[in-house]
PDB file of N, CA and C in Angstrom:
ATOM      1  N   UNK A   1     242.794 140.055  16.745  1.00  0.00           N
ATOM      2  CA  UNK A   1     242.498 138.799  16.110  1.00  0.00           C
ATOM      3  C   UNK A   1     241.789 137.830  17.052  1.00  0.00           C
ATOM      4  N   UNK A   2     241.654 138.093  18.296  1.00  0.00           N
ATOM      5  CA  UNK A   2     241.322 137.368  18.822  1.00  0.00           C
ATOM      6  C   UNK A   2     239.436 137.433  18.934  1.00  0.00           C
ATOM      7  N   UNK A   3     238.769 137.984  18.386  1.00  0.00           N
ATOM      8  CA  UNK A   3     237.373 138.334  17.951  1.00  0.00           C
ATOM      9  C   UNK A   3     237.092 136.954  17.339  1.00  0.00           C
ATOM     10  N   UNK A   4     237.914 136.482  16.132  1.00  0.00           N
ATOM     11  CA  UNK A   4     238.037 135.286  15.238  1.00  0.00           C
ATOM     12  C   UNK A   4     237.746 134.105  16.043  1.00  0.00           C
ATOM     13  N   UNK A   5     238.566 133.733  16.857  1.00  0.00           N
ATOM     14  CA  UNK A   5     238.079 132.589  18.103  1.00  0.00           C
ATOM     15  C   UNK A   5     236.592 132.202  18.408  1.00  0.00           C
ATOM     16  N   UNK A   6     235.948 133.404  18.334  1.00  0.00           N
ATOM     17  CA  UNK A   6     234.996 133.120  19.308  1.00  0.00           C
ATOM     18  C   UNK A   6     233.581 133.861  18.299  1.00  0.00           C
ATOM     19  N   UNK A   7     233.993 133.350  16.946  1.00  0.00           N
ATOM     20  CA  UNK A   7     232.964 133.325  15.975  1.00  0.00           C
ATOM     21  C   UNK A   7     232.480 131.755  16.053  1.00  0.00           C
ATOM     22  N   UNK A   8     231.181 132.220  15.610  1.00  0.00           N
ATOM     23  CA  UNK A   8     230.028 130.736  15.411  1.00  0.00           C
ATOM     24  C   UNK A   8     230.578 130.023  13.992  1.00  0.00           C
ATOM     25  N   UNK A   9     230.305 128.422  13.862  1.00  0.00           N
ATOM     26  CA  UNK A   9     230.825 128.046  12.044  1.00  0.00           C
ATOM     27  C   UNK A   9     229.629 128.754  11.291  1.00  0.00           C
ATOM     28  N   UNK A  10     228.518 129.441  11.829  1.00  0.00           N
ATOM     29  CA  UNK A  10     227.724 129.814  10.859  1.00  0.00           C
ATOM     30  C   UNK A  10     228.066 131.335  10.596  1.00  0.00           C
ATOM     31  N   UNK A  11     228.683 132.079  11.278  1.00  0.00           N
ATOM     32  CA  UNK A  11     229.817 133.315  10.957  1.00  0.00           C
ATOM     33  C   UNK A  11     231.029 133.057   9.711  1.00  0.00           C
ATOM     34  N   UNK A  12     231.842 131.682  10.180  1.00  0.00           N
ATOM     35  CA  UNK A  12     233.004 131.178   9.469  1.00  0.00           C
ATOM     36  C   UNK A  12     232.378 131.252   7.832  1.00  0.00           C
ATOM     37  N   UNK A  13     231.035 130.430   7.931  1.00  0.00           N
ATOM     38  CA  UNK A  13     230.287 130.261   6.626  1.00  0.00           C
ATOM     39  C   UNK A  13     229.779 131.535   5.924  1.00  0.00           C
ATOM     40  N   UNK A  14     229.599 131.825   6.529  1.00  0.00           N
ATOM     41  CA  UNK A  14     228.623 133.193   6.096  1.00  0.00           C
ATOM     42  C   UNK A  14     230.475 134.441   5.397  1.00  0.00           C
ATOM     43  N   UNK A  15     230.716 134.755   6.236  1.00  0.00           N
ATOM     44  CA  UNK A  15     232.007 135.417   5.636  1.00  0.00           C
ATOM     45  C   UNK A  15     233.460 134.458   5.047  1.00  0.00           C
ATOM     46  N   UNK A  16     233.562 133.813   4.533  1.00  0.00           N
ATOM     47  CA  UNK A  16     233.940 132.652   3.597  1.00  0.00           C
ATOM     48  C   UNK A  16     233.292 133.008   2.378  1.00  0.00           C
ATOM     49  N   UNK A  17     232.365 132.768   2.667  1.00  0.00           N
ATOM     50  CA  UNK A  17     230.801 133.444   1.359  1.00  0.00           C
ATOM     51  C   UNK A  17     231.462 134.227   1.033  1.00  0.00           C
ATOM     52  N   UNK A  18     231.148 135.671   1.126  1.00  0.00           N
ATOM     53  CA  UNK A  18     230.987 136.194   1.363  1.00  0.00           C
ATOM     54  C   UNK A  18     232.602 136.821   0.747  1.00  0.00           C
ATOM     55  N   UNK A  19     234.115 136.139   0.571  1.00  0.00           N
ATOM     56  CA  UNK A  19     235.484 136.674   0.387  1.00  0.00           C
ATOM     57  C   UNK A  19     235.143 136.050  -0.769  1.00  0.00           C
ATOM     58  N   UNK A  20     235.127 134.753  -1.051  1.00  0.00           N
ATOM     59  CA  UNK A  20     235.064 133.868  -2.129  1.00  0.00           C
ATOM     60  C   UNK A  20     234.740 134.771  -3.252  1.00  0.00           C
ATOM     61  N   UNK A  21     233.074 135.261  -2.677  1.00  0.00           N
ATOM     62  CA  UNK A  21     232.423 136.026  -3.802  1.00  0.00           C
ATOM     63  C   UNK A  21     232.723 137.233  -4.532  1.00  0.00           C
ATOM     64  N   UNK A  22     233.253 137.859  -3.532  1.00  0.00           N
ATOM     65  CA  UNK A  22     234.416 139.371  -3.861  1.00  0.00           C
ATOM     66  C   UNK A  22     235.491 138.756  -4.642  1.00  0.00           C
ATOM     67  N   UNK A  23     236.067 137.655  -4.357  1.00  0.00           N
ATOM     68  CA  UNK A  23     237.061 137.589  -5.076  1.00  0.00           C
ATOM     69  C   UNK A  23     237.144 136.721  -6.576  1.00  0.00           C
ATOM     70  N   UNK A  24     235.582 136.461  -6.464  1.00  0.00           N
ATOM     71  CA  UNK A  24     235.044 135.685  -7.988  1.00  0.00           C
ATOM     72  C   UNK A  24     234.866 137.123  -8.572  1.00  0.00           C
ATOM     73  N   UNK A  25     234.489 137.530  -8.339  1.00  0.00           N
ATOM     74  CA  UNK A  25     233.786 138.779  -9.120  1.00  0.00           C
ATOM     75  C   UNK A  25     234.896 139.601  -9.793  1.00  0.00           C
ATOM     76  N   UNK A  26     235.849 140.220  -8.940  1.00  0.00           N
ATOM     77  CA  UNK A  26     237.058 140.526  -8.982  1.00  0.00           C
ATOM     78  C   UNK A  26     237.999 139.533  -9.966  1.00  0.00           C
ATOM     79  N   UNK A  27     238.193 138.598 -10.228  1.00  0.00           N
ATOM     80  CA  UNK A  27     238.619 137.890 -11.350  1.00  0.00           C
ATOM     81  C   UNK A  27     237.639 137.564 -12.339  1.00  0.00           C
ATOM     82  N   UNK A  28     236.797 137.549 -12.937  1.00  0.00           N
ATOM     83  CA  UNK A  28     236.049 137.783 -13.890  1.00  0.00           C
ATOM     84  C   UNK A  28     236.150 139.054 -14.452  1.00  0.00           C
ATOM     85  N   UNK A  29     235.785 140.185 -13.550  1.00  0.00           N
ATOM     86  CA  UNK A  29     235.712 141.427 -14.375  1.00  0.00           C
ATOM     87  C   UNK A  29     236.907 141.973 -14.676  1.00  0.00           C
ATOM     88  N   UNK A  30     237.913 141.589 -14.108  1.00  0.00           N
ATOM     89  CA  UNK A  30     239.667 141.606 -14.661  1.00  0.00           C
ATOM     90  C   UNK A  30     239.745 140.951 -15.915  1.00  0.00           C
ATOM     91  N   UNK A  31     238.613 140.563 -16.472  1.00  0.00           N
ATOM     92  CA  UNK A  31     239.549 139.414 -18.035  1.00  0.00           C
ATOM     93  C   UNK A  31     240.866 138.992 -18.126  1.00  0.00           C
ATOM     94  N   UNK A  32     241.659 138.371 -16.999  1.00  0.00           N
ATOM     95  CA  UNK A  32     242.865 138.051 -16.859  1.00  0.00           C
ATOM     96  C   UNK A  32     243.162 136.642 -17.588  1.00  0.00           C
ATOM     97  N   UNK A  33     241.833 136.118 -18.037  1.00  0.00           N
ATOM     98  CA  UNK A  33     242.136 134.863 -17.972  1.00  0.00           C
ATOM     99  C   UNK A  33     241.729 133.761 -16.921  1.00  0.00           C
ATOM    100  N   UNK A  34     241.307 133.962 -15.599  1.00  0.00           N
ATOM    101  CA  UNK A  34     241.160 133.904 -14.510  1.00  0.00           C
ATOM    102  C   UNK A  34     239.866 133.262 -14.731  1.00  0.00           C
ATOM    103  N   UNK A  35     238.893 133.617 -15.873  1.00  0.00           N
ATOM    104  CA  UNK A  35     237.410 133.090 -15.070  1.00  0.00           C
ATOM    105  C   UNK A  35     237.132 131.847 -14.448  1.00  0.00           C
ATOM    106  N   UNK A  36     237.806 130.357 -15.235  1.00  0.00           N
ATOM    107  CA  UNK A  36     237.564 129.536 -14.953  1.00  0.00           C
ATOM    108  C   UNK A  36     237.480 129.298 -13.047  1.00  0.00           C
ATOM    109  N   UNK A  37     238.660 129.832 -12.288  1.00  0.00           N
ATOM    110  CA  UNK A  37     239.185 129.991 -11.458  1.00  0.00           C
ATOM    111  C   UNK A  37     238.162 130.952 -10.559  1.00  0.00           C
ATOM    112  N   UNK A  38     237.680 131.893 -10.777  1.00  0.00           N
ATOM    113  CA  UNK A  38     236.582 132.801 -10.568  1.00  0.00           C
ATOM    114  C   UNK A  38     234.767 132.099 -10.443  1.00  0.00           C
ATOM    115  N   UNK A  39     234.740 131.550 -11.470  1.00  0.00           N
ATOM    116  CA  UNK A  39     233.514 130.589 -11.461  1.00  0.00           C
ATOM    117  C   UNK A  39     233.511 129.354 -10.172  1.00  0.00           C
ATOM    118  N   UNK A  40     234.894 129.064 -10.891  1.00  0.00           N
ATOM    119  CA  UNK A  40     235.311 127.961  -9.159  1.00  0.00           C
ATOM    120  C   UNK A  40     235.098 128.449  -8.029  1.00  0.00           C
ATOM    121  N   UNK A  41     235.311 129.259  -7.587  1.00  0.00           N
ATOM    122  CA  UNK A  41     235.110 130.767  -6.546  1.00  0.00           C
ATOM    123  C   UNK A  41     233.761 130.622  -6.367  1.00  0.00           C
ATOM    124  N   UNK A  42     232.789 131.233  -7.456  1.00  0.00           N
ATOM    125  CA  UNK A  42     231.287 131.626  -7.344  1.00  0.00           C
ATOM    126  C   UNK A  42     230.625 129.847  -6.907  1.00  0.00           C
ATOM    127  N   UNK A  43     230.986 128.951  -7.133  1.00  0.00           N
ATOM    128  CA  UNK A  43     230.390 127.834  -6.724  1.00  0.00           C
ATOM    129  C   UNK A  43     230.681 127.642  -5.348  1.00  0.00           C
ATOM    130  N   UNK A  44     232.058 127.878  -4.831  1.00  0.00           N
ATOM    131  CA  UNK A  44     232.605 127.456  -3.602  1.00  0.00           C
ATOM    132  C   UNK A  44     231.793 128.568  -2.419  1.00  0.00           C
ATOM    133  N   UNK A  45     231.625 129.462  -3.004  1.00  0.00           N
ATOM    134  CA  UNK A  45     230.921 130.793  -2.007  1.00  0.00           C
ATOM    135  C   UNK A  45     229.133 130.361  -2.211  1.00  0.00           C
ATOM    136  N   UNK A  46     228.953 129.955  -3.295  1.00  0.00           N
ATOM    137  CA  UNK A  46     227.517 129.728  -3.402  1.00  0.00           C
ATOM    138  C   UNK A  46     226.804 128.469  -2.055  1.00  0.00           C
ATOM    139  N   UNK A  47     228.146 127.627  -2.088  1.00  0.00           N
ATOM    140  CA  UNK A  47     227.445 126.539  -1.049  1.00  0.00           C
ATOM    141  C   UNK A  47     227.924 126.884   0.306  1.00  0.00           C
ATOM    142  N   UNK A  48     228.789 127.879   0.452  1.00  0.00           N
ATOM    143  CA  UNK A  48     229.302 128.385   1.397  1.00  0.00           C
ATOM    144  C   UNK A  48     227.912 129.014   2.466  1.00  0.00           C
ATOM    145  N   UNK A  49     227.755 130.439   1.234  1.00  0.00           N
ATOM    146  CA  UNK A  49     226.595 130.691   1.843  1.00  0.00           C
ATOM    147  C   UNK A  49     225.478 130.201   1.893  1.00  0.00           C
ATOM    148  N   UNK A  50     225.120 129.527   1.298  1.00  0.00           N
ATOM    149  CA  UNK A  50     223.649 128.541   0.672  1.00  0.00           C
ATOM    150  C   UNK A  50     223.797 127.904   2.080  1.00  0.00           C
ATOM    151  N   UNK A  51     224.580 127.045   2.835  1.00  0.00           N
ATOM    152  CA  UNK A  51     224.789 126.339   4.030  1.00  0.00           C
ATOM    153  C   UNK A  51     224.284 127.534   5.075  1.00  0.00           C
ATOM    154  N   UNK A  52     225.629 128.486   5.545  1.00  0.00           N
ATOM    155  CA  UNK A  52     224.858 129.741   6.433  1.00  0.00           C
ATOM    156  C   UNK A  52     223.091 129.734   5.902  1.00  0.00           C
ATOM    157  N   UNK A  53     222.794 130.045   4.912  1.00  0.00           N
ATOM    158  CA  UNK A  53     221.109 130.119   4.577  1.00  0.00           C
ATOM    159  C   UNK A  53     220.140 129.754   5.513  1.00  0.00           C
ATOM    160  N   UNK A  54     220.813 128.077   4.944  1.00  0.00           N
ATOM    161  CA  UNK A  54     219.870 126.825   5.390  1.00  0.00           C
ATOM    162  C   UNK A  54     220.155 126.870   6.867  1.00  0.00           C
ATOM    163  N   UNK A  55     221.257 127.018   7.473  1.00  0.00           N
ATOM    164  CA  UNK A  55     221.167 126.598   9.082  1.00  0.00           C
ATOM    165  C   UNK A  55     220.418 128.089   9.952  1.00  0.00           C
ATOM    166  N   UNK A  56     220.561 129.196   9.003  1.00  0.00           N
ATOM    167  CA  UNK A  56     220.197 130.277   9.733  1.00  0.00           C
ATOM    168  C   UNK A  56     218.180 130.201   8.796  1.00  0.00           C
ATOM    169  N   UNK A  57     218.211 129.648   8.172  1.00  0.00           N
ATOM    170  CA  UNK A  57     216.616 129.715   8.190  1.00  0.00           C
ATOM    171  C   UNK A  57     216.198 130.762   6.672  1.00  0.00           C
ATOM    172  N   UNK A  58     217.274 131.278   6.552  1.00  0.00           N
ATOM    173  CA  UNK A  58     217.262 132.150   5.333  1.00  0.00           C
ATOM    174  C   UNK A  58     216.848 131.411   3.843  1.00  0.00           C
ATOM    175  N   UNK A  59     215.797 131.216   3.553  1.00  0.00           N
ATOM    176  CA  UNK A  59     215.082 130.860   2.341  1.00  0.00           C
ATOM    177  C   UNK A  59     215.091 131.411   1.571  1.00  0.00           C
ATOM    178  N   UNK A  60     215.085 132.489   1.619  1.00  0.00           N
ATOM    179  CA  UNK A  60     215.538 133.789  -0.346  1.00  0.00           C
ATOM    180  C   UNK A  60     216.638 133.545  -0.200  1.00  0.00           C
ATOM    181  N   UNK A  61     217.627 133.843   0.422  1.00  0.00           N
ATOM    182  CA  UNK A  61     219.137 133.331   0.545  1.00  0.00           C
ATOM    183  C   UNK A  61     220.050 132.073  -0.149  1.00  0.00           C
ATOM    184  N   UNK A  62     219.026 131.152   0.231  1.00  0.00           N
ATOM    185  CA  UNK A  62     218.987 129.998   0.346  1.00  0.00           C
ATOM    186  C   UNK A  62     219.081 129.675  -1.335  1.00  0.00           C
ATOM    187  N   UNK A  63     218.037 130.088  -1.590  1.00  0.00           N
ATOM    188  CA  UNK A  63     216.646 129.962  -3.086  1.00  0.00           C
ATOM    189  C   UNK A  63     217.963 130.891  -4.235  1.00  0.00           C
ATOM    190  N   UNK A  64     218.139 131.942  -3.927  1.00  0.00           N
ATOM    191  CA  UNK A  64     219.326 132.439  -4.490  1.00  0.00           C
ATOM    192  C   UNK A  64     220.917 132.021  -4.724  1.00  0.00           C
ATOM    193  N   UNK A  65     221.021 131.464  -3.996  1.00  0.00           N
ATOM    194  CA  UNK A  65     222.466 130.833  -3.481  1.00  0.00           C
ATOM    195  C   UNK A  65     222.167 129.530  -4.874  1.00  0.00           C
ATOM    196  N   UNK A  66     221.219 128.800  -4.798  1.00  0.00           N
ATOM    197  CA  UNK A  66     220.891 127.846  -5.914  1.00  0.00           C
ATOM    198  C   UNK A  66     221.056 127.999  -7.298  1.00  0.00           C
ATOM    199  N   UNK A  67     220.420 129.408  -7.719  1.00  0.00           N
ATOM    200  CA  UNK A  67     220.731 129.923  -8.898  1.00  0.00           C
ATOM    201  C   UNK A  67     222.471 130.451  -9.078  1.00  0.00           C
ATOM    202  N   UNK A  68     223.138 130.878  -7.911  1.00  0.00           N
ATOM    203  CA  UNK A  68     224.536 131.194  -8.148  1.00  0.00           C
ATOM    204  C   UNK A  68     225.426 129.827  -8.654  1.00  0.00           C
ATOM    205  N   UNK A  69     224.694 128.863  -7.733  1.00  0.00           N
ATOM    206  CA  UNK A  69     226.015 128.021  -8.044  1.00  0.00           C
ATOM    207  C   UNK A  69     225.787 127.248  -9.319  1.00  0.00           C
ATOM    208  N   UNK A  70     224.277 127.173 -10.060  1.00  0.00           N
ATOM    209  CA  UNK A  70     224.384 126.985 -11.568  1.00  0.00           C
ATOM    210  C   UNK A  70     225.026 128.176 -12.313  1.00  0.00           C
ATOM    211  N   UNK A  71     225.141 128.927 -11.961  1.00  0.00           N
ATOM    212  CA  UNK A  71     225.459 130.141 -12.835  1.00  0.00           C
ATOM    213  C   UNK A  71     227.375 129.824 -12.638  1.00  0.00           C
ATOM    214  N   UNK A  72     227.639 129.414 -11.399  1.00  0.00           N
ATOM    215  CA  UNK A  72     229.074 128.998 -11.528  1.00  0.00           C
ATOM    216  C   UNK A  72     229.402 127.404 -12.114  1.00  0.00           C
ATOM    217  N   UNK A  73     228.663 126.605 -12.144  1.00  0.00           N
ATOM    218  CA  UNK A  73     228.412 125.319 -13.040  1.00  0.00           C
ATOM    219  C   UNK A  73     228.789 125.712 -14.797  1.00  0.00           C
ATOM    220  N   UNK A  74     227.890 126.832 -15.031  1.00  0.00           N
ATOM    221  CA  UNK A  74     227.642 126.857 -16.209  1.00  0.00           C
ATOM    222  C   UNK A  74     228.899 127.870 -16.423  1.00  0.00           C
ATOM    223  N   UNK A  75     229.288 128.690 -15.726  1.00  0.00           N
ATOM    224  CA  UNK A  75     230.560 129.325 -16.140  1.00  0.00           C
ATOM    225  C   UNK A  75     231.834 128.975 -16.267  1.00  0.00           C
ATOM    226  N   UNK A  76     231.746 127.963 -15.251  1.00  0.00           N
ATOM    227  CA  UNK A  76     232.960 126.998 -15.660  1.00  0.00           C
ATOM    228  C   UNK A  76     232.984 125.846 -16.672  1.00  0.00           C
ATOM    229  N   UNK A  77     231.851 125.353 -17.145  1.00  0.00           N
ATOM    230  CA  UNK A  77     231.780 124.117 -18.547  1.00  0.00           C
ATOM    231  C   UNK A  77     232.124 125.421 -19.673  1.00  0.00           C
ATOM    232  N   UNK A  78     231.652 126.482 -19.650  1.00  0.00           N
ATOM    233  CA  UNK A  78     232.068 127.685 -20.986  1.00  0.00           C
ATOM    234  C   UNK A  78     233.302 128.049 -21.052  1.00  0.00           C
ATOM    235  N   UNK A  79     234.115 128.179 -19.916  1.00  0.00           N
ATOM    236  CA  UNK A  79     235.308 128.616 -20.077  1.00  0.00           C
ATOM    237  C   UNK A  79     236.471 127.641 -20.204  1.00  0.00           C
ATOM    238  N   UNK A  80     235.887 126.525 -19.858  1.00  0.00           N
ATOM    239  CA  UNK A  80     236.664 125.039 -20.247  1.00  0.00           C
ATOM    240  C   UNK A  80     237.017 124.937 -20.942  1.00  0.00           C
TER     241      UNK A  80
END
């Protein structure tokens, strides 16, 4: 565990992303009931990584990350 320490915040960001999103996905395609909660997820990972993007220079990343977190905007006003 000690690897963790001596990560960059643009590591922290980037894999944050990166769980969030596994675990949006993973409650959505469960139909548990969960989506609202899941969409919350896909927004929180969208600016997660969208941030890593922007500080690492990543512009498709970036440009993509934009369309996720409307897509989690709009998934959470539907399941409301």
């Amino acid at each position: 565990m000690r690897w963790l320490s001596t990560w960059s915040s643009a590591q922290w960001l980037e894999w944050f992303g990166v769980i969030t999103a596994i675990v949006y996905s993973l409650l959505v395609a469960s139909n548990t009931g969960l989506e609202f909660i899941g969409f919350t997820l896909l927004l929180v990972s969208s600016f997660s990584i969208g941030l890593w993007a922007y500080l690492g220079g990543h512009r498709g990343i970036l440009l993509l990350q934009f369309f996720y977190a409307t897509a989690g905007v709009i998934g959470m006003f539907r399941w409301f």
